[in-house]
Structures are given as structure tokens and as C-alpha cells.
N, C-alpha and C. Protein backbone atom coordinates (compact mmCIF):
# COMPACT_ATOMS: atom_id res chain seq x y z
N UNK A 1 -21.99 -47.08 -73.81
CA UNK A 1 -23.20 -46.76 -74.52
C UNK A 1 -24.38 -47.40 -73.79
N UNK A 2 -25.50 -46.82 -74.17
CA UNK A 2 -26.72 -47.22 -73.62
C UNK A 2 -27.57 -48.02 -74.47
N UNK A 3 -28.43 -48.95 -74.19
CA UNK A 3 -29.52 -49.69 -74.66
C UNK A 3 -29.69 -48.92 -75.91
N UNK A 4 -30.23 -47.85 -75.77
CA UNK A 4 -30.38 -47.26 -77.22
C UNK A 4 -29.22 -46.41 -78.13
N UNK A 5 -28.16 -46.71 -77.86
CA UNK A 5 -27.28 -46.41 -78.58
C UNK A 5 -26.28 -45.29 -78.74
N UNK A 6 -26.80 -44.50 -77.28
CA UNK A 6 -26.46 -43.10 -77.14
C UNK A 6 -24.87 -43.16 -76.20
N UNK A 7 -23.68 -42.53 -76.32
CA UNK A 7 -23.09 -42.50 -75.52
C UNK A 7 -22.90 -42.19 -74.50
N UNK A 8 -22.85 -42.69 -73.60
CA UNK A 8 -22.77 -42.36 -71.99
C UNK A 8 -21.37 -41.27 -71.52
N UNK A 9 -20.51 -41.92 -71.74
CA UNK A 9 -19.19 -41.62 -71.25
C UNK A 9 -18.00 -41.55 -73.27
N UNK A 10 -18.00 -40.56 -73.12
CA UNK A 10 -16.96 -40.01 -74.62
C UNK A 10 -15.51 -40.70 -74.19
N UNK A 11 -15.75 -40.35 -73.23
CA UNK A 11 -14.00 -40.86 -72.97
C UNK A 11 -13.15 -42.41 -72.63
N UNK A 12 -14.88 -42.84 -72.47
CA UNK A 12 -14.55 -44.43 -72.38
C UNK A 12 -15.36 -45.12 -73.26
N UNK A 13 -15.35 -44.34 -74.06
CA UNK A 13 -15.90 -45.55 -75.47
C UNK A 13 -15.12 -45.93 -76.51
N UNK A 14 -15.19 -46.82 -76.99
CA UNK A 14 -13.97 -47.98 -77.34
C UNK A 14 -14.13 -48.08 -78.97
N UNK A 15 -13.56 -47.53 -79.76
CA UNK A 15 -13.56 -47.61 -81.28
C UNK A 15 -14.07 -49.51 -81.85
N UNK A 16 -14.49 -49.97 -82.52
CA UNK A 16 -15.16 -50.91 -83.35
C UNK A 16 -16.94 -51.13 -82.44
N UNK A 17 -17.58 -49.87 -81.65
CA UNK A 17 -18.81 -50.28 -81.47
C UNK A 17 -19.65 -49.65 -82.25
N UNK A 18 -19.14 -48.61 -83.11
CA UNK A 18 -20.37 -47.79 -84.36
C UNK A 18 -20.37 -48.05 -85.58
N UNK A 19 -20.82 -47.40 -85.88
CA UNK A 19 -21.06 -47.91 -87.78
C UNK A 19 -19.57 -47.27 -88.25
N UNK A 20 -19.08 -48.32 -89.32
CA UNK A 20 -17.97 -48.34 -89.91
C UNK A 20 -18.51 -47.06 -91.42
N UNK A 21 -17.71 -46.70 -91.66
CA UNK A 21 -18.52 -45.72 -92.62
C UNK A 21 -17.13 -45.67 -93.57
N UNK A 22 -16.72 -45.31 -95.05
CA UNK A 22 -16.01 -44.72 -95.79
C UNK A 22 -16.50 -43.67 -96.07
N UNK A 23 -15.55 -42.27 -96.03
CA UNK A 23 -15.56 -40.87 -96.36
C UNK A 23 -14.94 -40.32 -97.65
N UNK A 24 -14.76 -39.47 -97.52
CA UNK A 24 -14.22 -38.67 -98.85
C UNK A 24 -12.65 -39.00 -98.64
N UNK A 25 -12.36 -39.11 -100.17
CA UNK A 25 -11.12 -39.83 -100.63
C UNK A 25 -10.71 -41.00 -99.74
N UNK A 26 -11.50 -41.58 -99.72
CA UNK A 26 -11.52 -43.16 -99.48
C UNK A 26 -11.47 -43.41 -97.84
N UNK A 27 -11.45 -42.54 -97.45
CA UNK A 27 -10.52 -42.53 -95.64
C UNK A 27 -11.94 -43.69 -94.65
N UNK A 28 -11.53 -44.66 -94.00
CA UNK A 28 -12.60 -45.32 -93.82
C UNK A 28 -12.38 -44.97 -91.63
N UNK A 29 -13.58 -44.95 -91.39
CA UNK A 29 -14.03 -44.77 -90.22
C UNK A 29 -15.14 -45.20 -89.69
N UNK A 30 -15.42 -44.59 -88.66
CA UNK A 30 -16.33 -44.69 -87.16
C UNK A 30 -17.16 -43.78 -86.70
N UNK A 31 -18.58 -43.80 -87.07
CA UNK A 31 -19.89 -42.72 -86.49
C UNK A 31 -20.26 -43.13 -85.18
N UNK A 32 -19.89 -42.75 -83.81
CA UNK A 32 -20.70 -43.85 -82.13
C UNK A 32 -21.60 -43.02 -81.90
N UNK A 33 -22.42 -43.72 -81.75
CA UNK A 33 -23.41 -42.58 -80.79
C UNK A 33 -24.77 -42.03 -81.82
N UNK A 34 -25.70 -41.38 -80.91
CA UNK A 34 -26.69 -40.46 -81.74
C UNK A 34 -26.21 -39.46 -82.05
N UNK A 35 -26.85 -38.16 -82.77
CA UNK A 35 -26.13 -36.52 -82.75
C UNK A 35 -27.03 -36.25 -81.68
N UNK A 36 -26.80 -35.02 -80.68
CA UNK A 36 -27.30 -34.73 -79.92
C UNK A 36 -28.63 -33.68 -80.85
N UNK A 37 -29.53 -33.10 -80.90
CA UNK A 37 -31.11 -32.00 -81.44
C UNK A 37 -29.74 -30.93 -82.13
N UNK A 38 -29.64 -30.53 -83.50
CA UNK A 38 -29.11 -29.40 -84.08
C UNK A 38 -27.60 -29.80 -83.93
N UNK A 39 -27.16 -31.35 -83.89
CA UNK A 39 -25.66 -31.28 -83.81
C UNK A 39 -24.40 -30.71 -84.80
N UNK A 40 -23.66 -29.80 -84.61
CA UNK A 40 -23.26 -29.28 -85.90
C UNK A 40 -22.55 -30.94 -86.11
N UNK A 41 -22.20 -32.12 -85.84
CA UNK A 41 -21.61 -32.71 -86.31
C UNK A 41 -21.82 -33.36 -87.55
N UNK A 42 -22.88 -33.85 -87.56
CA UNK A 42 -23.67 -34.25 -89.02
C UNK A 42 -23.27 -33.51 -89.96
N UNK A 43 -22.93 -32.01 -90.05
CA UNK A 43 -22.48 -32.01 -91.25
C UNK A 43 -20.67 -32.32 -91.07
N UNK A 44 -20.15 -32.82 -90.68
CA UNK A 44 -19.06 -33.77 -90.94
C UNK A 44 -18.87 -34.57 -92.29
N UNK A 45 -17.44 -35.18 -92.25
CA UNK A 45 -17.47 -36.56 -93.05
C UNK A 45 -16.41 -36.85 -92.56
N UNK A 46 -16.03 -38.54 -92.46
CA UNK A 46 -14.94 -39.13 -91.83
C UNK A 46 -13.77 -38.97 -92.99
N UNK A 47 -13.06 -38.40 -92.77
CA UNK A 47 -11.51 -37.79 -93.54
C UNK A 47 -11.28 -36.47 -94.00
N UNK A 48 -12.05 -35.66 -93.59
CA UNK A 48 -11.86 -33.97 -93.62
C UNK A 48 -10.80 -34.02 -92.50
N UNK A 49 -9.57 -32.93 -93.33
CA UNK A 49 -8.73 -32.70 -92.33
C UNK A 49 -9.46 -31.49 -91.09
N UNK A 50 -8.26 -31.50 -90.07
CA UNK A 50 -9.01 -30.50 -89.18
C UNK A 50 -8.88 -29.17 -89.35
N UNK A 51 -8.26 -28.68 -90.12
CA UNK A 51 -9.07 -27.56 -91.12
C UNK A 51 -9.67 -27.27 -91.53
N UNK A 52 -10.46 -28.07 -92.11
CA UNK A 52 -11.83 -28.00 -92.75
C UNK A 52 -12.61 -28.10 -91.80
N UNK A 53 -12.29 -29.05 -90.64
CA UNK A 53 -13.57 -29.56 -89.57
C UNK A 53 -13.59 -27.52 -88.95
N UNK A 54 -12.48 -27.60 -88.98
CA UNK A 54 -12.66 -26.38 -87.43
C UNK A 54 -12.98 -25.17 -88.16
N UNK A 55 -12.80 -25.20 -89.68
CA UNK A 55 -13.52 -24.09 -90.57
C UNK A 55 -15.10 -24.35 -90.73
N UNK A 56 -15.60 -25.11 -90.43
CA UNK A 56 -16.76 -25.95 -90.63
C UNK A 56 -17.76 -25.61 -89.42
N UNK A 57 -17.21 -25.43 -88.52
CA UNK A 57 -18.01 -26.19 -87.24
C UNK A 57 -17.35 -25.09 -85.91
N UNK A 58 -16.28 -24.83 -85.99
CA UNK A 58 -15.77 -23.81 -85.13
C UNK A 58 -14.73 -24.64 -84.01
N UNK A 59 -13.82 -23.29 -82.84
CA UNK A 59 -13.45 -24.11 -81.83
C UNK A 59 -13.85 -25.10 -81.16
N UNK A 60 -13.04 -26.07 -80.92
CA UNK A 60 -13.44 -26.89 -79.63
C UNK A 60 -13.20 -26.33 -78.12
N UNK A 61 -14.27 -26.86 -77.50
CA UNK A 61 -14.12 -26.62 -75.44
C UNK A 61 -12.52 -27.27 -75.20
N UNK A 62 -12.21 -28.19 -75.91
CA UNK A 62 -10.91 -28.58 -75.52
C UNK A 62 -10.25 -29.27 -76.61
N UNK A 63 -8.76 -30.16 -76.11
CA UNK A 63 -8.07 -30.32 -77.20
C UNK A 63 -6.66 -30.99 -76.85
N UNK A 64 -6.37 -32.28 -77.50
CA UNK A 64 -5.43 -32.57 -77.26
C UNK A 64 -4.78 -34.00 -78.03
N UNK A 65 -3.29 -34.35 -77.64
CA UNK A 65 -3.29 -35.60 -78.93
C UNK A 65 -2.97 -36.57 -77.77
N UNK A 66 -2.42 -37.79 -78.27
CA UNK A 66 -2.51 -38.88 -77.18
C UNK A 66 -1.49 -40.12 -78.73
N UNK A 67 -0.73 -41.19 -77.71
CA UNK A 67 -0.01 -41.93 -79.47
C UNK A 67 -0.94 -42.92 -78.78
N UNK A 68 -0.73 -44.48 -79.66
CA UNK A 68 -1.46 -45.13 -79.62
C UNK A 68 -0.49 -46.46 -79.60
N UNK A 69 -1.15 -47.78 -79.30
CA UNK A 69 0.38 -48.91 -79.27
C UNK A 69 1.09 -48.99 -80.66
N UNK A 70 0.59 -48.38 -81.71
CA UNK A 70 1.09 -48.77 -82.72
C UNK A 70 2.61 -47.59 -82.54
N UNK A 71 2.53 -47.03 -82.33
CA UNK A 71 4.19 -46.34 -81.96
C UNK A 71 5.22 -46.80 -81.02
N UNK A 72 4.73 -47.94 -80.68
CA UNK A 72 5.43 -48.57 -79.91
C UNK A 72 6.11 -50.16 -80.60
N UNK A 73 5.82 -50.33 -82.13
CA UNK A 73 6.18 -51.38 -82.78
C UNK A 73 7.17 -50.72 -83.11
N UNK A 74 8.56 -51.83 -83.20
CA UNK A 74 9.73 -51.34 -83.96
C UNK A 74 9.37 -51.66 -85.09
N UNK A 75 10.14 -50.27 -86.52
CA UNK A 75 10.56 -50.20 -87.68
C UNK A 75 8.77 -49.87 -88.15
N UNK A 76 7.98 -49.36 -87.61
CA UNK A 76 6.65 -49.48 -87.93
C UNK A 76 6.63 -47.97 -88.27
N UNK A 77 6.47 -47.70 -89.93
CA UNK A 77 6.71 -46.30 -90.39
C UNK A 77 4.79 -45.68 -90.45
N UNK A 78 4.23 -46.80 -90.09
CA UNK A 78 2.57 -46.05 -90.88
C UNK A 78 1.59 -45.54 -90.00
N UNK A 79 0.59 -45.17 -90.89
CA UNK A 79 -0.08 -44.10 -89.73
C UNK A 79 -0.70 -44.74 -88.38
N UNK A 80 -1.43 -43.81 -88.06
CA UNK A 80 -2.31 -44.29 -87.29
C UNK A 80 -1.05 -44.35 -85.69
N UNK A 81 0.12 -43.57 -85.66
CA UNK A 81 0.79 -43.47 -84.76
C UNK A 81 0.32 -42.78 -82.94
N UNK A 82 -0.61 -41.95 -83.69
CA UNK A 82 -0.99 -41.10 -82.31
C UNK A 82 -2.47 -40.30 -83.44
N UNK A 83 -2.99 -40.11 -82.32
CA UNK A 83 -4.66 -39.63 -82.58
C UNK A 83 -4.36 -38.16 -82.33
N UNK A 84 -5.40 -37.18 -82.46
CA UNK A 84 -5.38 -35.94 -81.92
C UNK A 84 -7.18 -35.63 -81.71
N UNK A 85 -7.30 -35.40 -80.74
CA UNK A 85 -9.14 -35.15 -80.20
C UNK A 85 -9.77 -33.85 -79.94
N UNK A 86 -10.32 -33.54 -80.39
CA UNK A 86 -11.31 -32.37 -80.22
C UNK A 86 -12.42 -32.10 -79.67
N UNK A 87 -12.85 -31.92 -78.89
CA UNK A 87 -14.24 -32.04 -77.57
C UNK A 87 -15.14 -31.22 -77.55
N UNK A 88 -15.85 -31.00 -78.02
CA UNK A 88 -17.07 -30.02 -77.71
C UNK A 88 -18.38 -29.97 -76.95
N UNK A 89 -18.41 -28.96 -76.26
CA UNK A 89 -19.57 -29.11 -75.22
C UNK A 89 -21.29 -29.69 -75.68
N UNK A 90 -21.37 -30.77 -75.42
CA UNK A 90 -22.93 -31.09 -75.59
C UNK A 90 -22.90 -31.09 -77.28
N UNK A 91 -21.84 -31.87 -77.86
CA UNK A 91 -21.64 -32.51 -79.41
C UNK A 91 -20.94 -33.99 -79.27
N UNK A 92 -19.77 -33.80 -78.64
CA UNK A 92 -18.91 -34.96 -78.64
C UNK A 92 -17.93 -34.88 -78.22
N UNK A 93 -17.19 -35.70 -79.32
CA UNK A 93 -16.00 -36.07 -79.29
C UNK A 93 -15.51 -36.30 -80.96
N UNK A 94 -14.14 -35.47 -81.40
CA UNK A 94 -14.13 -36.12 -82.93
C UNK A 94 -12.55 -36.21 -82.84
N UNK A 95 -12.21 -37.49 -83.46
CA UNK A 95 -10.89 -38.24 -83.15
C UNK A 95 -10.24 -38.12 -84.63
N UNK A 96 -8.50 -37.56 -84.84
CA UNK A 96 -8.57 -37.42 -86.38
C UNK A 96 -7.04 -38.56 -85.90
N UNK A 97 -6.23 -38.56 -86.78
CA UNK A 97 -4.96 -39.50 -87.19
C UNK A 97 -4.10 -39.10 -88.76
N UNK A 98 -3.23 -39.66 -88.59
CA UNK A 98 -2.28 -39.45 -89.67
C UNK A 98 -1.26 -38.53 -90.09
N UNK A 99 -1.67 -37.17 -89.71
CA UNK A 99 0.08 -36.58 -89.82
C UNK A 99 0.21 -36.27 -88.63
N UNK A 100 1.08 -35.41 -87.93
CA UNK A 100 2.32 -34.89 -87.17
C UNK A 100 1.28 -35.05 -86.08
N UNK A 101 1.72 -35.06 -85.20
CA UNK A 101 0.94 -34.72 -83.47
C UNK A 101 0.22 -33.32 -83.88
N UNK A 102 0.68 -32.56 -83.90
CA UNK A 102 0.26 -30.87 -84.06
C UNK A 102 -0.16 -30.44 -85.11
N UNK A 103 -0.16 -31.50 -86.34
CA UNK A 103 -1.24 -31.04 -87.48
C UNK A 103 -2.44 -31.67 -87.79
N UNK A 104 -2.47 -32.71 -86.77
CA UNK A 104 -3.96 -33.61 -86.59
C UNK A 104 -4.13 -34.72 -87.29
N UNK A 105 -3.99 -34.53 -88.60
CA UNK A 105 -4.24 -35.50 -89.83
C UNK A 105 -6.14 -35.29 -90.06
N UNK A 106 -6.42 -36.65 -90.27
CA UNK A 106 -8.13 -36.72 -90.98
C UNK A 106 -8.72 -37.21 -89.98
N UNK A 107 -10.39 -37.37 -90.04
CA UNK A 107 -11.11 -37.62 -88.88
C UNK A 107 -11.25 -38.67 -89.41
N UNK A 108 -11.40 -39.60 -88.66
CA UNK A 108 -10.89 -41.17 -88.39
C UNK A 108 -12.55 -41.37 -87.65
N UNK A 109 -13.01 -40.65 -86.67
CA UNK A 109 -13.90 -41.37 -85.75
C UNK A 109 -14.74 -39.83 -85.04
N UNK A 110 -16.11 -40.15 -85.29
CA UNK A 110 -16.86 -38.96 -84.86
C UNK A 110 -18.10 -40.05 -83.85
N UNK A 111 -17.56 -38.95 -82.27
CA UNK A 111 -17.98 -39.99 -80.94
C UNK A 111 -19.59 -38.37 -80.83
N UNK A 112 -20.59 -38.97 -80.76
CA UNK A 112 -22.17 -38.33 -80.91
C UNK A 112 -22.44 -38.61 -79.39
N UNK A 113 -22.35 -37.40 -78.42
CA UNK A 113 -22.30 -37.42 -77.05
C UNK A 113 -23.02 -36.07 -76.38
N UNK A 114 -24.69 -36.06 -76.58
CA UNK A 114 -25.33 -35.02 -76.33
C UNK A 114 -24.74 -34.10 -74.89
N UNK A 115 -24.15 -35.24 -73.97
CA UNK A 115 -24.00 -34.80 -72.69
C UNK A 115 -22.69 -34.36 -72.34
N UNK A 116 -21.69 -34.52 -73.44
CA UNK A 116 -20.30 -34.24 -73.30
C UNK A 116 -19.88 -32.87 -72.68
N UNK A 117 -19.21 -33.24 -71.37
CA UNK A 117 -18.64 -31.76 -70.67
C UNK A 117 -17.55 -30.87 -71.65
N UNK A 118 -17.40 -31.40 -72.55
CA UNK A 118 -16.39 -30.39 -73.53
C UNK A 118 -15.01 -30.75 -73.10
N UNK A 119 -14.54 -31.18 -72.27
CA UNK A 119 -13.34 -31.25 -71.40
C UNK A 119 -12.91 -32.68 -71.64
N UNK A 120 -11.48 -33.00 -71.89
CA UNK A 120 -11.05 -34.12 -72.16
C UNK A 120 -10.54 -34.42 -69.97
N UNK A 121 -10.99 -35.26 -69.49
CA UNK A 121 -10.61 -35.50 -68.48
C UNK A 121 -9.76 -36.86 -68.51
């Protein structure tokens, strides 16, 4: 991020630097970044599944999931196992968690990245 708060790089920005926010049905998260002029992201909220987001707001430029160290603790049944990310050109980045790899779960973390190539590199 930059002096004023804007994200530089989506893909290397590091979850606990934005405002902590609670969403609908309690789901607590992460706003980084500015919205880029007309961002559809703002109308978001942190814990809409991605059904709603992608009924909301439309395809993403790209798309993909990724696990996280917590799947790597033995006997460790709870969420937050693997993320799934959604990229859109000149919006962001919006990060969800909690069910299956391939059903996304809730948005956890909405990354505000006017300059974002859409492309998870």
C-alpha cells in the first residue's frame, strides 16, 4: 500500500492492514484499500456468499482457490482451511473462506485495487 492508503500490488497485500469490519450474520472481516471512481465493490458486505457476490456484481477476469497453513495442523476440523479469490479488472481483489474449495464459502476480505490487471499472477 501507498502513503495514502491505496493498494499498490493485490497480490502482495497482507490481511490485518485494513479496517476490520463485521458483516451480515455476524461474519467478521477486512476492507484494504480505496474503491477505485464507480467501484461495483462498495455495494458488497463482508459474508455474502459468492452467489450473491457474483449475482451482485457479475464475472470475475479471473479465479481461483489457494489452502492456507491452517490445513496443515493435525486434527484441525475448522474453517478458514483454504481461501477462494476472485479478481476483477480495475476493482480488486475479493477473498471468500469456509466451505469446500469449489463452493467458495463467505467473503472474508474485500482488497480495493483501482489498478488491478484482473489476473491472479
Amino acid at each position: 500500500m501507498n502513503e495514502s492508503g491505496e493498494v499498490i500490488d493485490s497480490g502482495a497485500v497482507e490481511m490485518g492492514h485494513g479496517e476490520k469490519v463485521t458483516g451480515i450474520n455476524g461474519y467478521e472481516g477486512e476492507i484494504t484499500g480505496k474503491p477505485a471512481p464507480n467501484s461495483k465493490f462498495t455495494r458488497l458486505k463482508i459474508g455474502m456468499s459468492m452467489k450473491q457476490v457474483r449475482d451482485l456484481i457479475g464475472e470475475p477476469t479471473d479465479e481461483g482457490a489457494y489452502i492456507t497453513g491452517k490445513a496443515f495442523i493435525p486434527f484441525y476440523f475448522g474453517g478458514d482451511r483454504h481461501r477462494y479469490e476472485l479478481a476483477y479488472k480495475g476493482q480488486g481483489r475479493l477473498i471468500f473462506a469456509g466451505k469446500g474449495m469449489s463452493t467458495g464459502g463467505n467473503l472474508i476480505w474485500i482488497i480495493h485495487n483501482k489498478n488491478d490487471s484482473g489476473y491472479r499472477e
